[in-house]
N, C-alpha and C. Protein backbone atom coordinates (compact mmCIF):
# COMPACT_ATOMS: atom_id res chain seq x y z
N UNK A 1 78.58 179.07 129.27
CA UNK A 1 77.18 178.89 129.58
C UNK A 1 77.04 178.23 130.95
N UNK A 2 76.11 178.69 131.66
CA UNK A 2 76.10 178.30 132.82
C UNK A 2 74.21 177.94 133.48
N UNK A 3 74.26 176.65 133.62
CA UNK A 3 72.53 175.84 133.82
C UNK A 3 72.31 176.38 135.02
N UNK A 4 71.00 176.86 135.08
CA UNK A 4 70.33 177.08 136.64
C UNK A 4 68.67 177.00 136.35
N UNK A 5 68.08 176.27 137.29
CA UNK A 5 66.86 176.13 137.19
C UNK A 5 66.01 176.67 138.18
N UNK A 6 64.64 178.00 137.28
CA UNK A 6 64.06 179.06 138.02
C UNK A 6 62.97 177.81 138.76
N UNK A 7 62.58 178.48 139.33
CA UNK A 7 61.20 177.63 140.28
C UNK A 7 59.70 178.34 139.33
N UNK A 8 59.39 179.46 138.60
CA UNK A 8 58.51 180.30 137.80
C UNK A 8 58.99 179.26 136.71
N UNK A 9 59.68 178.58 136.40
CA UNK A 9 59.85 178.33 134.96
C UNK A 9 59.92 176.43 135.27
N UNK A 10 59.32 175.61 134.02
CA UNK A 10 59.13 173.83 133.95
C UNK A 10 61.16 173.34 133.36
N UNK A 11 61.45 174.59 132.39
CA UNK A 11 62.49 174.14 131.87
C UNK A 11 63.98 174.50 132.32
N UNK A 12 65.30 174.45 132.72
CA UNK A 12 66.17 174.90 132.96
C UNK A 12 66.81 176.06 132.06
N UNK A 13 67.24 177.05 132.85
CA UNK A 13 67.31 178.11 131.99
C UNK A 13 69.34 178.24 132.11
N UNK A 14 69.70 178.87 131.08
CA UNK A 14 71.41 178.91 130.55
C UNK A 14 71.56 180.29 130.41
N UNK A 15 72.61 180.57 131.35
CA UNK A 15 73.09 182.21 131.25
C UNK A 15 74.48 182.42 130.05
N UNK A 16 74.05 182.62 129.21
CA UNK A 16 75.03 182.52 127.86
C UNK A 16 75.56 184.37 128.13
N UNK A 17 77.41 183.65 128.16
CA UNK A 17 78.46 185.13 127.98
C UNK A 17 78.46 184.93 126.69
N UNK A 18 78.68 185.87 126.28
CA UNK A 18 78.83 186.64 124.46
C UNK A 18 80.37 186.60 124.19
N UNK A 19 80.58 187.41 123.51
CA UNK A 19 82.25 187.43 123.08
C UNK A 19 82.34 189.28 123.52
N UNK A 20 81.34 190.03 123.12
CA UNK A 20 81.43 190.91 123.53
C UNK A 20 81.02 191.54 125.29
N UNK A 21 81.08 190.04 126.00
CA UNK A 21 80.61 190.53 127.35
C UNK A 21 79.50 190.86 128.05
N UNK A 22 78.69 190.84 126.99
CA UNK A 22 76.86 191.07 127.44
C UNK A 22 76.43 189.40 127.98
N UNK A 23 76.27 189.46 128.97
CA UNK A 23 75.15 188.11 129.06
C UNK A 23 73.67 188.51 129.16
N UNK A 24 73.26 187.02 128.69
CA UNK A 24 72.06 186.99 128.84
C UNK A 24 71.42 185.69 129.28
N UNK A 25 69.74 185.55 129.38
CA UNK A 25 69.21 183.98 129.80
C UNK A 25 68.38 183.44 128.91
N UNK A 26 68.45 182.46 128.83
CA UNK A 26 68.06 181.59 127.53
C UNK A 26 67.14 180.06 128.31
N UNK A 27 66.28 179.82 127.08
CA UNK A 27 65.78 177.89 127.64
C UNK A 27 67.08 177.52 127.48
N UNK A 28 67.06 176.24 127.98
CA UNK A 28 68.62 175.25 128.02
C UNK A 28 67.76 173.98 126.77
N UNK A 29 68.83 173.94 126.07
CA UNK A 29 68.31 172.11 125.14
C UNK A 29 68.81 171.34 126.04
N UNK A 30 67.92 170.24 125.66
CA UNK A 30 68.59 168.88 125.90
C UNK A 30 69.65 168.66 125.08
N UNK A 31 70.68 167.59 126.53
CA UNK A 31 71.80 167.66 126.28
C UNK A 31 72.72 168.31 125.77
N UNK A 32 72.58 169.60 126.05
CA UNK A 32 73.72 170.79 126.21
C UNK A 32 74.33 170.79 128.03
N UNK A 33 75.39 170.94 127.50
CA UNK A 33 75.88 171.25 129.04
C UNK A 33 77.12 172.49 129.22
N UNK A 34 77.11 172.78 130.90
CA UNK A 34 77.43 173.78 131.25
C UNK A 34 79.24 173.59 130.43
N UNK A 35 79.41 175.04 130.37
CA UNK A 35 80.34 175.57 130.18
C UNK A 35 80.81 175.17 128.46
N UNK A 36 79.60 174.95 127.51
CA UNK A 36 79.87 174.53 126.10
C UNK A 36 79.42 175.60 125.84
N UNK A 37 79.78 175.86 124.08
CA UNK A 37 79.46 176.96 123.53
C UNK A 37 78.67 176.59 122.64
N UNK A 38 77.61 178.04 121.78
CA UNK A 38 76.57 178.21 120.95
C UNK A 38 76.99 179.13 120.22
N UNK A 39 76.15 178.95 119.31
CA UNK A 39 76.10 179.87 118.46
C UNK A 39 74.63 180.78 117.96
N UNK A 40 75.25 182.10 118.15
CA UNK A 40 73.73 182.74 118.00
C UNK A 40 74.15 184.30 116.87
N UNK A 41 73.68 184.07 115.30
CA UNK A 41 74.25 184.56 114.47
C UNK A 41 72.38 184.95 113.89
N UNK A 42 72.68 185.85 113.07
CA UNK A 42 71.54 186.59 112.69
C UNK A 42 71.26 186.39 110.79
N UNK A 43 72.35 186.79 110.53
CA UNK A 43 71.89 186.42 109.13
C UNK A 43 73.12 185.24 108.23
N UNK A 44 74.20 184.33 108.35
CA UNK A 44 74.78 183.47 108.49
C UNK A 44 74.17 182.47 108.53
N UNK A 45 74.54 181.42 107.78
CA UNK A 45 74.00 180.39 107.60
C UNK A 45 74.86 179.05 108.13
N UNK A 46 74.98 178.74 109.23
CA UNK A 46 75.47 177.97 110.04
C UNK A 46 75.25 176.67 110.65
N UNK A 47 75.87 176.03 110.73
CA UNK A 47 75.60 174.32 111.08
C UNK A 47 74.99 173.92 112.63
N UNK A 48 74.24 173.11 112.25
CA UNK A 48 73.05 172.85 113.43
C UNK A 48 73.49 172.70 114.91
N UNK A 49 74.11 173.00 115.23
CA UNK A 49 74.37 172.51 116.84
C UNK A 49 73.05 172.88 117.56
N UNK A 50 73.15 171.90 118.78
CA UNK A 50 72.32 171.98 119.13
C UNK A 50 72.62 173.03 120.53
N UNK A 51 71.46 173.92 120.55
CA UNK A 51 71.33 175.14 121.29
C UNK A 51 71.64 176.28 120.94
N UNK A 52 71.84 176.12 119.50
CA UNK A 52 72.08 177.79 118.33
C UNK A 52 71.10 178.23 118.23
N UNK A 53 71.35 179.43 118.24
CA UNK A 53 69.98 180.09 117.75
C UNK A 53 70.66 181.06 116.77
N UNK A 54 69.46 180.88 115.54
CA UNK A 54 68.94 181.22 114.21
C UNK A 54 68.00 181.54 113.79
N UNK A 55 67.93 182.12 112.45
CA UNK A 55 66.54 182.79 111.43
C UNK A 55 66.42 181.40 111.32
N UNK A 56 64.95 181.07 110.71
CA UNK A 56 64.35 180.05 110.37
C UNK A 56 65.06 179.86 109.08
N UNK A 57 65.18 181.40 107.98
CA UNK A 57 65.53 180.52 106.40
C UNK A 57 66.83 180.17 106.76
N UNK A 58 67.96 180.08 107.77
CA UNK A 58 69.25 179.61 107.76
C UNK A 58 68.96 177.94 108.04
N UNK A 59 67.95 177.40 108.53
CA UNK A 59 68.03 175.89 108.48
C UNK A 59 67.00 175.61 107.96
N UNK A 60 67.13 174.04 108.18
CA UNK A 60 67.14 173.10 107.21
C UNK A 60 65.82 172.05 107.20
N UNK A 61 64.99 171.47 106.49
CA UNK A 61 64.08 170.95 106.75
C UNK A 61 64.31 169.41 107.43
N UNK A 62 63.29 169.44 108.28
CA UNK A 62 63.40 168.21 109.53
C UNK A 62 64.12 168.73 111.18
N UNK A 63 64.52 169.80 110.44
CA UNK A 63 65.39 170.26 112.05
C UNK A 63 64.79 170.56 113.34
N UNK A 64 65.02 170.31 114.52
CA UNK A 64 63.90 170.06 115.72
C UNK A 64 64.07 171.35 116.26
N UNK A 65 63.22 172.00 116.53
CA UNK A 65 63.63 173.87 117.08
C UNK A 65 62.60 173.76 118.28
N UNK A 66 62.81 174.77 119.04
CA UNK A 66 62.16 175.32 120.18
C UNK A 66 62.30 176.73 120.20
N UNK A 67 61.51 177.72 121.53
CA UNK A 67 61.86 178.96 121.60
C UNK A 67 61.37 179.85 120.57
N UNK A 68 60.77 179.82 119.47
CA UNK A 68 60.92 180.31 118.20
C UNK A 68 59.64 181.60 118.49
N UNK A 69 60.02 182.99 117.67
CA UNK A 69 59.48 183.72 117.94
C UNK A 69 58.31 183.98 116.98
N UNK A 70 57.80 184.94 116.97
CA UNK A 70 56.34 185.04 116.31
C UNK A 70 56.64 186.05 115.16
N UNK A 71 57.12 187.33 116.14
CA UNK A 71 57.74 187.99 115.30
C UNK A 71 59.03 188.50 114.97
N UNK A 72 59.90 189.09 114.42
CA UNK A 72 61.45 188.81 114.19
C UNK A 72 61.32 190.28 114.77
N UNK A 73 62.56 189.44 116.11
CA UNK A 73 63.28 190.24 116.66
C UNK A 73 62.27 190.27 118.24
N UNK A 74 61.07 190.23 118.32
CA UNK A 74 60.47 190.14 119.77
C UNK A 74 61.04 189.24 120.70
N UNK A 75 61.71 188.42 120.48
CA UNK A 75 61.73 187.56 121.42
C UNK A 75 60.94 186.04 121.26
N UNK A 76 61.34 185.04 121.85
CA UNK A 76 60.75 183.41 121.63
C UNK A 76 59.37 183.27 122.43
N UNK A 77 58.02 182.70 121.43
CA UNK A 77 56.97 182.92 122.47
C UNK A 77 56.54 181.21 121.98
N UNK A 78 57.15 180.53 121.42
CA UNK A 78 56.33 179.40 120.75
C UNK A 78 57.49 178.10 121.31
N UNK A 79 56.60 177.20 122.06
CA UNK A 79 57.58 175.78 122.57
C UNK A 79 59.08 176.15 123.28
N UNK A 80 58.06 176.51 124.66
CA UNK A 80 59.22 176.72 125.63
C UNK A 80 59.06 175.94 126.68
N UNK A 81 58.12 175.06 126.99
CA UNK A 81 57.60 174.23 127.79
C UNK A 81 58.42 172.94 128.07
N UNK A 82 59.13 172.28 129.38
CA UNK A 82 60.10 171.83 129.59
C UNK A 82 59.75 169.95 128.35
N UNK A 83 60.64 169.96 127.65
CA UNK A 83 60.33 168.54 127.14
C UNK A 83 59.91 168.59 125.72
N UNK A 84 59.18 170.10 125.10
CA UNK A 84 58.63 170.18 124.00
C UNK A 84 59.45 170.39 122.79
N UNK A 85 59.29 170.12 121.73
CA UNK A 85 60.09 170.82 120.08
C UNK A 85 58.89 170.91 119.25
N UNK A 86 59.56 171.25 118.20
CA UNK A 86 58.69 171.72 117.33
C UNK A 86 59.58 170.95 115.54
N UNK A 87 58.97 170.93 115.02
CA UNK A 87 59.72 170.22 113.50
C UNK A 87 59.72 171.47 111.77
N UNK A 88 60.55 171.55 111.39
CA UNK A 88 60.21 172.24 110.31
C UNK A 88 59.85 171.04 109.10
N UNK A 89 58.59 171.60 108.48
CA UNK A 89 58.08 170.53 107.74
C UNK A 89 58.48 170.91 106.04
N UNK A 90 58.62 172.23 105.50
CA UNK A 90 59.34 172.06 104.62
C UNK A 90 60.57 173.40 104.24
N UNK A 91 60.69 173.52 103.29
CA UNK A 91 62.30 174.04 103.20
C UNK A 91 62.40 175.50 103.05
N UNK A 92 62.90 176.20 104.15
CA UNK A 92 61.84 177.32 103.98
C UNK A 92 62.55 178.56 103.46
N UNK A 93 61.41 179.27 102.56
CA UNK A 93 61.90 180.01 102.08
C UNK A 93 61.96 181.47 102.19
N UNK A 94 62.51 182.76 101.29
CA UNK A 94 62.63 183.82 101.87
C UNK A 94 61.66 184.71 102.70
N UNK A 95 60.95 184.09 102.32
CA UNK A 95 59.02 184.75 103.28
C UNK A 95 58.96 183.82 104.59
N UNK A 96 58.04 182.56 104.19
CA UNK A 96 57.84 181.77 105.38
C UNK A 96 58.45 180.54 105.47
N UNK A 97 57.94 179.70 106.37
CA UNK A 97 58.67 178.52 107.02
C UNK A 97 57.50 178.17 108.00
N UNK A 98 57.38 176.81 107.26
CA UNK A 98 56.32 176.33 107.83
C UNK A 98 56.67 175.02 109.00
N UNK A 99 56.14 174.74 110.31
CA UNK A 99 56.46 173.97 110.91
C UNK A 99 55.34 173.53 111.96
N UNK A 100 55.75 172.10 112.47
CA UNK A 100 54.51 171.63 113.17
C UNK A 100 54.63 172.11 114.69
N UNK A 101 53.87 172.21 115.41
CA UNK A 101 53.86 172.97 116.85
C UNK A 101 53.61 171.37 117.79
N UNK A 102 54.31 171.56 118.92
CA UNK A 102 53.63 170.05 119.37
C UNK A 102 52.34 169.22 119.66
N UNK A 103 51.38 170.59 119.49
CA UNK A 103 50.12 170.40 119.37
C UNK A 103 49.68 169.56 118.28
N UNK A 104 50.50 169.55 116.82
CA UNK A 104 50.30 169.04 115.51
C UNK A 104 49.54 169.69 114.83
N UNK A 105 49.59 171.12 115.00
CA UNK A 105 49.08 172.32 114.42
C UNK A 105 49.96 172.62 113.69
N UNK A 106 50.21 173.03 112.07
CA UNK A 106 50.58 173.40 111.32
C UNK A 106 50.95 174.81 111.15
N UNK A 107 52.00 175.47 111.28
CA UNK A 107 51.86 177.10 110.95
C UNK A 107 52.98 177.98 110.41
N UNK A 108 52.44 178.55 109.44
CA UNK A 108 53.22 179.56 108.44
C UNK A 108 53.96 180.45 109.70
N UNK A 109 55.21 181.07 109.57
CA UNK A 109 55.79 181.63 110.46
C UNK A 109 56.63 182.47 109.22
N UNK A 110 57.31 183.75 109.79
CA UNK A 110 58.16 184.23 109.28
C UNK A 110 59.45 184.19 108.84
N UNK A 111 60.02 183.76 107.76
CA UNK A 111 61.25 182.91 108.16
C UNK A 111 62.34 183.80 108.44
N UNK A 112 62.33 185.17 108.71
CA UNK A 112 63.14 186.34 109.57
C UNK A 112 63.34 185.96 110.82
N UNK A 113 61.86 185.21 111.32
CA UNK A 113 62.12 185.01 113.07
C UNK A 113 63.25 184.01 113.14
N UNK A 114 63.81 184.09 114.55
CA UNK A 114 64.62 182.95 115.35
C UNK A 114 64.53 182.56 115.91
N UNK A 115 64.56 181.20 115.78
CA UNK A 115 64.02 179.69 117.08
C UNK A 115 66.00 179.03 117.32
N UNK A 116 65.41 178.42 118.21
CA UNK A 116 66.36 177.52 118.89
C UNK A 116 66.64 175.96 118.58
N UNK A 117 67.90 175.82 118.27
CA UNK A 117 67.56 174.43 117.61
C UNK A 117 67.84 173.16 118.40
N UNK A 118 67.04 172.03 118.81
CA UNK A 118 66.89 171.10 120.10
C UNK A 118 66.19 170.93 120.76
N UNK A 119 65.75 170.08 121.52
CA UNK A 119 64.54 170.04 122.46
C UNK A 119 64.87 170.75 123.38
N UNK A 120 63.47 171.08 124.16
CA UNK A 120 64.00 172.33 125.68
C UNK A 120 63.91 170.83 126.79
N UNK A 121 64.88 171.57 127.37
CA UNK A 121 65.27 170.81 128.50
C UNK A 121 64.66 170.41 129.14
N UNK A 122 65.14 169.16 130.48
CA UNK A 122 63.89 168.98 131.38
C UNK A 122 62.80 168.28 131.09
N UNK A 123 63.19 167.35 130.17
CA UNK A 123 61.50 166.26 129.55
C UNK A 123 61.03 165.44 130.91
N UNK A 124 61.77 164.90 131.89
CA UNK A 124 61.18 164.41 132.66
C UNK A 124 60.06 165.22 133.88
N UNK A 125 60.19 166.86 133.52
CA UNK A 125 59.02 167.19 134.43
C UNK A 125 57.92 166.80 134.61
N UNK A 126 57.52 166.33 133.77
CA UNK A 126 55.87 165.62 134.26
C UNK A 126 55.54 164.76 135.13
N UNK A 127 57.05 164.12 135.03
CA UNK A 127 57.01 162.62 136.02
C UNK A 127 57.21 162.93 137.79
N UNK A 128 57.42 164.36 137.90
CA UNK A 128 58.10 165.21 139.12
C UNK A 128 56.44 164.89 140.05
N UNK A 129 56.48 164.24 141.66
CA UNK A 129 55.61 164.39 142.09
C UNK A 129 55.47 166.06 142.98
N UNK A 130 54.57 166.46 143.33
CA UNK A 130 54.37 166.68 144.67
C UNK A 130 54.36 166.72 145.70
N UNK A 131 54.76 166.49 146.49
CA UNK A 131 54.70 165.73 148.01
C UNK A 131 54.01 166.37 148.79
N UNK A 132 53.42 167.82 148.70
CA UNK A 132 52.30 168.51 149.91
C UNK A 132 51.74 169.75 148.86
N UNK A 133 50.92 169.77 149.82
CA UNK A 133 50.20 170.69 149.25
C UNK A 133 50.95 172.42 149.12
N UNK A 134 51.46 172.43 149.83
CA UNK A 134 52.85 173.50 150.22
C UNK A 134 53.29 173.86 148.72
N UNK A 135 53.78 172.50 147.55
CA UNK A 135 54.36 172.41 147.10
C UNK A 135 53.65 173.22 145.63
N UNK A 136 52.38 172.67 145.50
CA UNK A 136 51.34 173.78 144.62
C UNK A 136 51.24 174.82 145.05
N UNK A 137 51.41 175.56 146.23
CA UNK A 137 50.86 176.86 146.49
C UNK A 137 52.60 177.94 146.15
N UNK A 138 53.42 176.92 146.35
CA UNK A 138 54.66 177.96 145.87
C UNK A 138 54.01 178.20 144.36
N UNK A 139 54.24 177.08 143.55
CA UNK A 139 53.93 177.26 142.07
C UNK A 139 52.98 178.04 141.66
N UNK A 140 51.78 178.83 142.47
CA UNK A 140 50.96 179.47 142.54
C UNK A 140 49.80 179.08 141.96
N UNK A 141 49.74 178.11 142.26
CA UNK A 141 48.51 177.12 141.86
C UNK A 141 47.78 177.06 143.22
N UNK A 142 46.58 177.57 143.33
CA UNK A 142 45.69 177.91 144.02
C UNK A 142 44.31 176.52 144.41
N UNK A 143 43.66 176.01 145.65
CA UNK A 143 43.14 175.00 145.71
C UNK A 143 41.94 175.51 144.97
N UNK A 144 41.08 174.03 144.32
CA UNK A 144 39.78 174.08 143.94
C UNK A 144 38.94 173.41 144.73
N UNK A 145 37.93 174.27 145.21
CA UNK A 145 36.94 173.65 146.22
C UNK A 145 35.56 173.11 145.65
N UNK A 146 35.54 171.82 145.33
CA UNK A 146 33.91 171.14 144.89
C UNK A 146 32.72 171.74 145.02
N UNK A 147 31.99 171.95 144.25
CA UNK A 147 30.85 173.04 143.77
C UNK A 147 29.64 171.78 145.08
N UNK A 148 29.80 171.00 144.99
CA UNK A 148 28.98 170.14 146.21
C UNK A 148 29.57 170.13 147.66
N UNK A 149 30.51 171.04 148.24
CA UNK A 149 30.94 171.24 149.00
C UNK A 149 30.52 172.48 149.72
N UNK A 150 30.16 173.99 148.65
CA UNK A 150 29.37 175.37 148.80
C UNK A 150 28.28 174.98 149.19
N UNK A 151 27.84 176.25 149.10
CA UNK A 151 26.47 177.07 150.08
C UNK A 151 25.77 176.91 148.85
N UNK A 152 24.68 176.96 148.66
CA UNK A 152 23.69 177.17 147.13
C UNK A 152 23.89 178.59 146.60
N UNK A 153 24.18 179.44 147.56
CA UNK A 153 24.79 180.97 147.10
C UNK A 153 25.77 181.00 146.33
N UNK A 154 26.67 180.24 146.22
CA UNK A 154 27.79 180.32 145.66
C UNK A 154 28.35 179.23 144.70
N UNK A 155 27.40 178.05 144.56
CA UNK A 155 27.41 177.47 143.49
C UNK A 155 26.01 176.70 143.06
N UNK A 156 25.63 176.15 141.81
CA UNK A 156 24.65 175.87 141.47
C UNK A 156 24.58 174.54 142.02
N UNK A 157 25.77 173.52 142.44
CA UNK A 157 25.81 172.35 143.52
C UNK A 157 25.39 171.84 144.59
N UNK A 158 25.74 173.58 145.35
CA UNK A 158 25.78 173.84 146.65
C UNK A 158 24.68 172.91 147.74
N UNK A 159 24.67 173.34 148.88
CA UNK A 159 23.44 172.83 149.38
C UNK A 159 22.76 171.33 150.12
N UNK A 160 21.87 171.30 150.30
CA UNK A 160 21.72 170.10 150.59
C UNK A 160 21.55 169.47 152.08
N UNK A 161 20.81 168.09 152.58
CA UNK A 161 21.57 167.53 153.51
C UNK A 161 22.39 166.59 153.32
N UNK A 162 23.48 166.50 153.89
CA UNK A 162 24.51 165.51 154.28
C UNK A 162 25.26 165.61 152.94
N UNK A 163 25.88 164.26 152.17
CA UNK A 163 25.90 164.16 150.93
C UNK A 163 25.05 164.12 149.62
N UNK A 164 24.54 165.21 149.15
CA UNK A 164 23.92 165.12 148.36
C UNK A 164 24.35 164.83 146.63
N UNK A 165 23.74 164.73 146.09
CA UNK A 165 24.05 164.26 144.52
C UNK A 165 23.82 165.73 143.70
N UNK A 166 24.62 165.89 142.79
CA UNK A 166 24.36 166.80 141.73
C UNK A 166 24.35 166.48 140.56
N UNK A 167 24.41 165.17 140.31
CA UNK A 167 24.12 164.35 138.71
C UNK A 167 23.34 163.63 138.82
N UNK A 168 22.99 163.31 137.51
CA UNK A 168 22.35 162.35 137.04
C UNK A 168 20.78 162.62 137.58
N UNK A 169 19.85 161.06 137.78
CA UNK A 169 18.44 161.76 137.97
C UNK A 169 18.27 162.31 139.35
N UNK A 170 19.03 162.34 140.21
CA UNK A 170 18.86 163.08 141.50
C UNK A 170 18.97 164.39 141.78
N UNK A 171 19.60 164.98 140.59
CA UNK A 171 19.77 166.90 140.35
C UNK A 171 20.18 167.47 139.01
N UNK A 172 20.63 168.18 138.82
CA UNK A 172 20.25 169.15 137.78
C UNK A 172 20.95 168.87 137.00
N UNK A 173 22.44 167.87 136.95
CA UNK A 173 23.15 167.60 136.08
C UNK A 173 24.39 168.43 136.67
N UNK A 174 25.92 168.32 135.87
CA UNK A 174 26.80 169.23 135.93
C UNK A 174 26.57 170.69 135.56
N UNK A 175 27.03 171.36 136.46
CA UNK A 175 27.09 172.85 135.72
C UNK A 175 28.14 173.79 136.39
N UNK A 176 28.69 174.71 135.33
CA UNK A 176 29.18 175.84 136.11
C UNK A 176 28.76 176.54 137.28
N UNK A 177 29.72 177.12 137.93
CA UNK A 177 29.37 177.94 138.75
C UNK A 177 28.27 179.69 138.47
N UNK A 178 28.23 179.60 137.40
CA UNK A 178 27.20 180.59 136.21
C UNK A 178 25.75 179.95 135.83
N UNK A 179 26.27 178.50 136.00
CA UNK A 179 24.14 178.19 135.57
C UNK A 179 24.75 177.28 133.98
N UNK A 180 25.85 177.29 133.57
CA UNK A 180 26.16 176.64 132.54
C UNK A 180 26.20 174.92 132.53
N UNK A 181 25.84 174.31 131.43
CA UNK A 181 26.33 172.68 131.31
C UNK A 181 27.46 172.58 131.10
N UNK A 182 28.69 171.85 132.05
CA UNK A 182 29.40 171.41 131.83
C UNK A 182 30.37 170.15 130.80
N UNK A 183 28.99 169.31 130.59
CA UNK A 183 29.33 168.38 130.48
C UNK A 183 29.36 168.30 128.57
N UNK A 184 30.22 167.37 128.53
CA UNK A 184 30.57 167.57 126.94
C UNK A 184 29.76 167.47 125.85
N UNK A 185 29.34 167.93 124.72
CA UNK A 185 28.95 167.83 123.59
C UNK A 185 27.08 168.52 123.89
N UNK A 186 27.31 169.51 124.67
CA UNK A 186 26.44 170.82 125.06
C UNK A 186 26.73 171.83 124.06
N UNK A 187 25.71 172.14 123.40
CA UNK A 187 25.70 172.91 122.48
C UNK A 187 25.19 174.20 122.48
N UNK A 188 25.97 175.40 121.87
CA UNK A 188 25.31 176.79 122.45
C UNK A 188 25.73 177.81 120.91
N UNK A 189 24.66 179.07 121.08
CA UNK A 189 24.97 179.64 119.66
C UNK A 189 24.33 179.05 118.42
N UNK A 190 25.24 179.47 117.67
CA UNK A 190 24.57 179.50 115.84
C UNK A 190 23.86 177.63 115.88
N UNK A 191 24.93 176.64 116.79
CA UNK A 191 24.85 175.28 116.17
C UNK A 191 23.10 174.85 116.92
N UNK A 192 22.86 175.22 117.73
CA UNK A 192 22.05 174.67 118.97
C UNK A 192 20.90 175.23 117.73
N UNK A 193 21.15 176.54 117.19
CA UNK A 193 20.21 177.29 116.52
C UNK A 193 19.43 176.37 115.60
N UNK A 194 20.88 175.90 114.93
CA UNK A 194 20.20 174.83 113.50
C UNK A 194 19.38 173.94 113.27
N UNK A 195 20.01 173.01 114.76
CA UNK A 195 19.62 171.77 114.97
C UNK A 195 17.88 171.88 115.29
């Protein structure tokens, strides 16, 4: 196995050789390191190392997974995000397997699919600064320009002389660039209906 970290991707990614010579690329766990081996078995019921990948009914309840797919055999679409896991909450059986998402969302899953067992790598990304603006526009993160900064054409802010206000009693309040309220606990639809 061999660590390399994409610049498109938060987590470090592991180019795992096979026995039969196929490689492929994978999230990396924490604390796995280069040139150790995994295990990645399909219907076998095998002991937890960390960075195996497995069906859900082959482990065990409490076990920390990442990567885990939606549906068996697509591929991992659930907690790939550098730092995240996921928990199996109980013991799962030949249908489903239920586990918490790091959100603390609860969800029935297939226990055919295969997740990854360990945290994904890379927990300290969040703490990673910036240093220029250069540095968002690789990541393709695009600038946001203040709706009180536009023309009145182009936002409901817009306008004005000098510094003008767009809250509170001096203007219209927050709003989208559409004419919408921004601001929280704005109510729209069936609820606005009731009240």
């Amino acid at each position: 196995m061999a660590v390399s970290l994409w610049r498109s991707r938060t987590a470090s990614s592991a180019l795992n050789l096979f026995t039969n010579a196929l490689r492929r690329f994978s999230s990396e766990a924490t604390n796995s390191s280069p040139h150790s081996t995994r295990e990645s078995m399909m219907y076998s019921d095998i002991n937890s190392r960390i960075g195996s990948c497995m069906p859900l009914s082959a482990m065990r309840i409490g076990t920390i997974i990442h990567n885990i797919e939606l549906n068996p055999g697509q591929g991992g679409k659930l907690v790939r995000a550098a730092g995240t896991s996921a928990k199996i909450l109980k013991e799962p059986t030949s249908a489903y397997c239920l586990i918490q998402l790091p959100s603390g969302v609860k969800k029935l899953i297939d226990s055919r699919c295969r997740a990854t067992v360990g945290v994904v790598s890379n927990p300290s990304h969040g703490d990673r600064k910036l240093r220029k603006a250069g540095h968002s526009r690789w990541l393709g993160r695009r600038p946001v320009v203040r709706g009180v900064a536009m023309n009145p054409v182009d936002h409901p802010h817009g306008g004005g002389e000098g510094k003008s206000k767009s809250g509170g009693r001096f203007g219209r309040g927050s709003l989208t660039p559409w004419g919408k309220p921004t601001k929280s606990g704005y109510k729209t639809g069936p609820l606005k209906r009731r009240r």
